[in-house]
N, C-alpha and C. Protein backbone atom coordinates (compact mmCIF):
# COMPACT_ATOMS: atom_id res chain seq x y z
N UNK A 1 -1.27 -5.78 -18.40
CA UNK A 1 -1.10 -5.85 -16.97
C UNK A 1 0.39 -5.80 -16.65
N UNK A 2 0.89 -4.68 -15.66
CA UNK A 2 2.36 -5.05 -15.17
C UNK A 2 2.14 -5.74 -13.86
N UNK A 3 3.06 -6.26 -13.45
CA UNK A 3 3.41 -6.98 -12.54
C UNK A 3 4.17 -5.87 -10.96
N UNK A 4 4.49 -4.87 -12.06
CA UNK A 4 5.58 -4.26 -10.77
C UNK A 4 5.07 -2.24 -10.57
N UNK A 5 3.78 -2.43 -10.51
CA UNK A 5 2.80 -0.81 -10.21
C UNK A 5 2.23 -1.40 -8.71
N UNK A 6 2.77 -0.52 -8.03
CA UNK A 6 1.62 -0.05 -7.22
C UNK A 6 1.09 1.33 -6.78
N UNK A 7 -0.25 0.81 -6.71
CA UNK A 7 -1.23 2.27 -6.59
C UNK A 7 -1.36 2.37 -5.16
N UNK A 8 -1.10 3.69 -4.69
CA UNK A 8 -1.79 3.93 -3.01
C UNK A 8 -2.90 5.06 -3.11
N UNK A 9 -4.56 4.63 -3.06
CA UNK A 9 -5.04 6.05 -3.10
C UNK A 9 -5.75 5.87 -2.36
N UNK A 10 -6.71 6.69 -2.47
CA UNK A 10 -8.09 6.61 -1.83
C UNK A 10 -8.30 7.75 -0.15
N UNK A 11 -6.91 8.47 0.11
CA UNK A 11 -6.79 8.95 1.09
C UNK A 11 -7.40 10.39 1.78
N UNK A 12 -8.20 10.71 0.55
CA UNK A 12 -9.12 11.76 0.40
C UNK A 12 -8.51 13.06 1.70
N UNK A 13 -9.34 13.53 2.24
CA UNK A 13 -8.55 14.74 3.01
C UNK A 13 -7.01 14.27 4.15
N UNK A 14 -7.07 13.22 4.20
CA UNK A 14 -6.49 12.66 5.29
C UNK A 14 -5.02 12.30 4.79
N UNK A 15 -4.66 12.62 3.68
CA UNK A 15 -3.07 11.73 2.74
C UNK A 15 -1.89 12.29 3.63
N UNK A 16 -2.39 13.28 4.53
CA UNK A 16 -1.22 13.62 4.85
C UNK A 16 -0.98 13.03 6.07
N UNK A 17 -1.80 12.87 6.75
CA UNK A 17 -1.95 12.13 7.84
C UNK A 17 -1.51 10.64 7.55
N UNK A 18 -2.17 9.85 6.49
CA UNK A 18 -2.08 8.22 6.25
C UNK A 18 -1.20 7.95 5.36
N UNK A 19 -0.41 8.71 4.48
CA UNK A 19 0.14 8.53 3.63
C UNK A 19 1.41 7.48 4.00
N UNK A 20 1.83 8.55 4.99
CA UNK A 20 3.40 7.85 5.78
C UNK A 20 3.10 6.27 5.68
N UNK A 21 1.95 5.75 6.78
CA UNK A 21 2.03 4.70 7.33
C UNK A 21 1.81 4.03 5.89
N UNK A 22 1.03 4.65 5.02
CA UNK A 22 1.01 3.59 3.37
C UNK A 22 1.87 3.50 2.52
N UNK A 23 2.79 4.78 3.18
CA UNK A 23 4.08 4.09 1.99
C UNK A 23 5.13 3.09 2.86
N UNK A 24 4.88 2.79 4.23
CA UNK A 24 6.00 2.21 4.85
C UNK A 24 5.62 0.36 4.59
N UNK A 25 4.24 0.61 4.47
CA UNK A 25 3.68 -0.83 4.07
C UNK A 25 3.94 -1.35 2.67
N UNK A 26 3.71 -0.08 1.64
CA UNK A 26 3.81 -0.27 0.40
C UNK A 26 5.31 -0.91 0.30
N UNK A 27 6.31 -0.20 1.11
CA UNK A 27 7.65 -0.41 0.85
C UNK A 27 8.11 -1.56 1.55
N UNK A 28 7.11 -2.47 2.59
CA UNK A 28 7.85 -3.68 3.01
C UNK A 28 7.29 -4.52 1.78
N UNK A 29 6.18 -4.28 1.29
CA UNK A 29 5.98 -5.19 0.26
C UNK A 29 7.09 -5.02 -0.72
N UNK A 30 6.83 -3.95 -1.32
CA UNK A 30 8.02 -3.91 -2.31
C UNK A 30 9.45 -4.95 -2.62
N UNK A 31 9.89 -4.58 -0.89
CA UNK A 31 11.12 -5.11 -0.82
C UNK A 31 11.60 -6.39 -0.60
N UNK A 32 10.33 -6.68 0.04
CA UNK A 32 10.32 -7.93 1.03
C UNK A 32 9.25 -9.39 -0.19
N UNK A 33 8.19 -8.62 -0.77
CA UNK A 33 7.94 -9.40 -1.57
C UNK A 33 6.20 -9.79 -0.63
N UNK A 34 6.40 -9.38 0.63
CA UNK A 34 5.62 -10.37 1.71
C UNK A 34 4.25 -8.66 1.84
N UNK A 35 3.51 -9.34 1.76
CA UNK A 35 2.29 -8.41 2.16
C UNK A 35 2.09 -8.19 3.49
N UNK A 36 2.10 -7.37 4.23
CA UNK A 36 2.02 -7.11 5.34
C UNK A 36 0.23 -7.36 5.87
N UNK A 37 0.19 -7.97 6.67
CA UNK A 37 -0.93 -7.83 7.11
C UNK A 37 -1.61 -6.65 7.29
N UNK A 38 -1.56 -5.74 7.53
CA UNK A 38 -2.22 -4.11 7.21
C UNK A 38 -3.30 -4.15 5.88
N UNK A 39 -2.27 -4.85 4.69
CA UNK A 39 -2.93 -4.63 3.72
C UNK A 39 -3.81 -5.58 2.96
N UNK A 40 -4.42 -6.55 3.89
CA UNK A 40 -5.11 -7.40 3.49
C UNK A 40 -6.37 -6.85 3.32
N UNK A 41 -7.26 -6.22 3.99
CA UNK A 41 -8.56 -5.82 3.72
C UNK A 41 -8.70 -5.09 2.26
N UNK A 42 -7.25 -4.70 1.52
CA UNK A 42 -7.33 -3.16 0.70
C UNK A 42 -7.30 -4.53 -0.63
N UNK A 43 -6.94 -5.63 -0.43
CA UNK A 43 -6.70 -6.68 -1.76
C UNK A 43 -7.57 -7.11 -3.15
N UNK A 44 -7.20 -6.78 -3.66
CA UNK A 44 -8.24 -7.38 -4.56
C UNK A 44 -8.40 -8.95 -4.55
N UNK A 45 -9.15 -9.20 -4.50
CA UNK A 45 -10.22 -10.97 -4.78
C UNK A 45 -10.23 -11.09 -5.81
């Protein structure tokens, strides 16, 4: 297990459309450490 991957998929015909807004989330996490609320439904349990 690493600690420091993240995966964005699942965007099927639409990546070009959703991609933006998932890497801007991906990247407050990244930086910030803090999960953005956006990405709570996508979490693993």
């Amino acid at each position: 297990m690493h600690d420091n991957v993240f995966v964005a998929t699942g965007h099927g015909m639409l990546g070009v459309t959703l991609g933006p807004a998932t890497g801007k989330a991906l990247a407050e996490y990244y930086l910030t450490g803090r999960r953005p609320n956006v990405l709570d439904p996508f979490r693993f349990r």
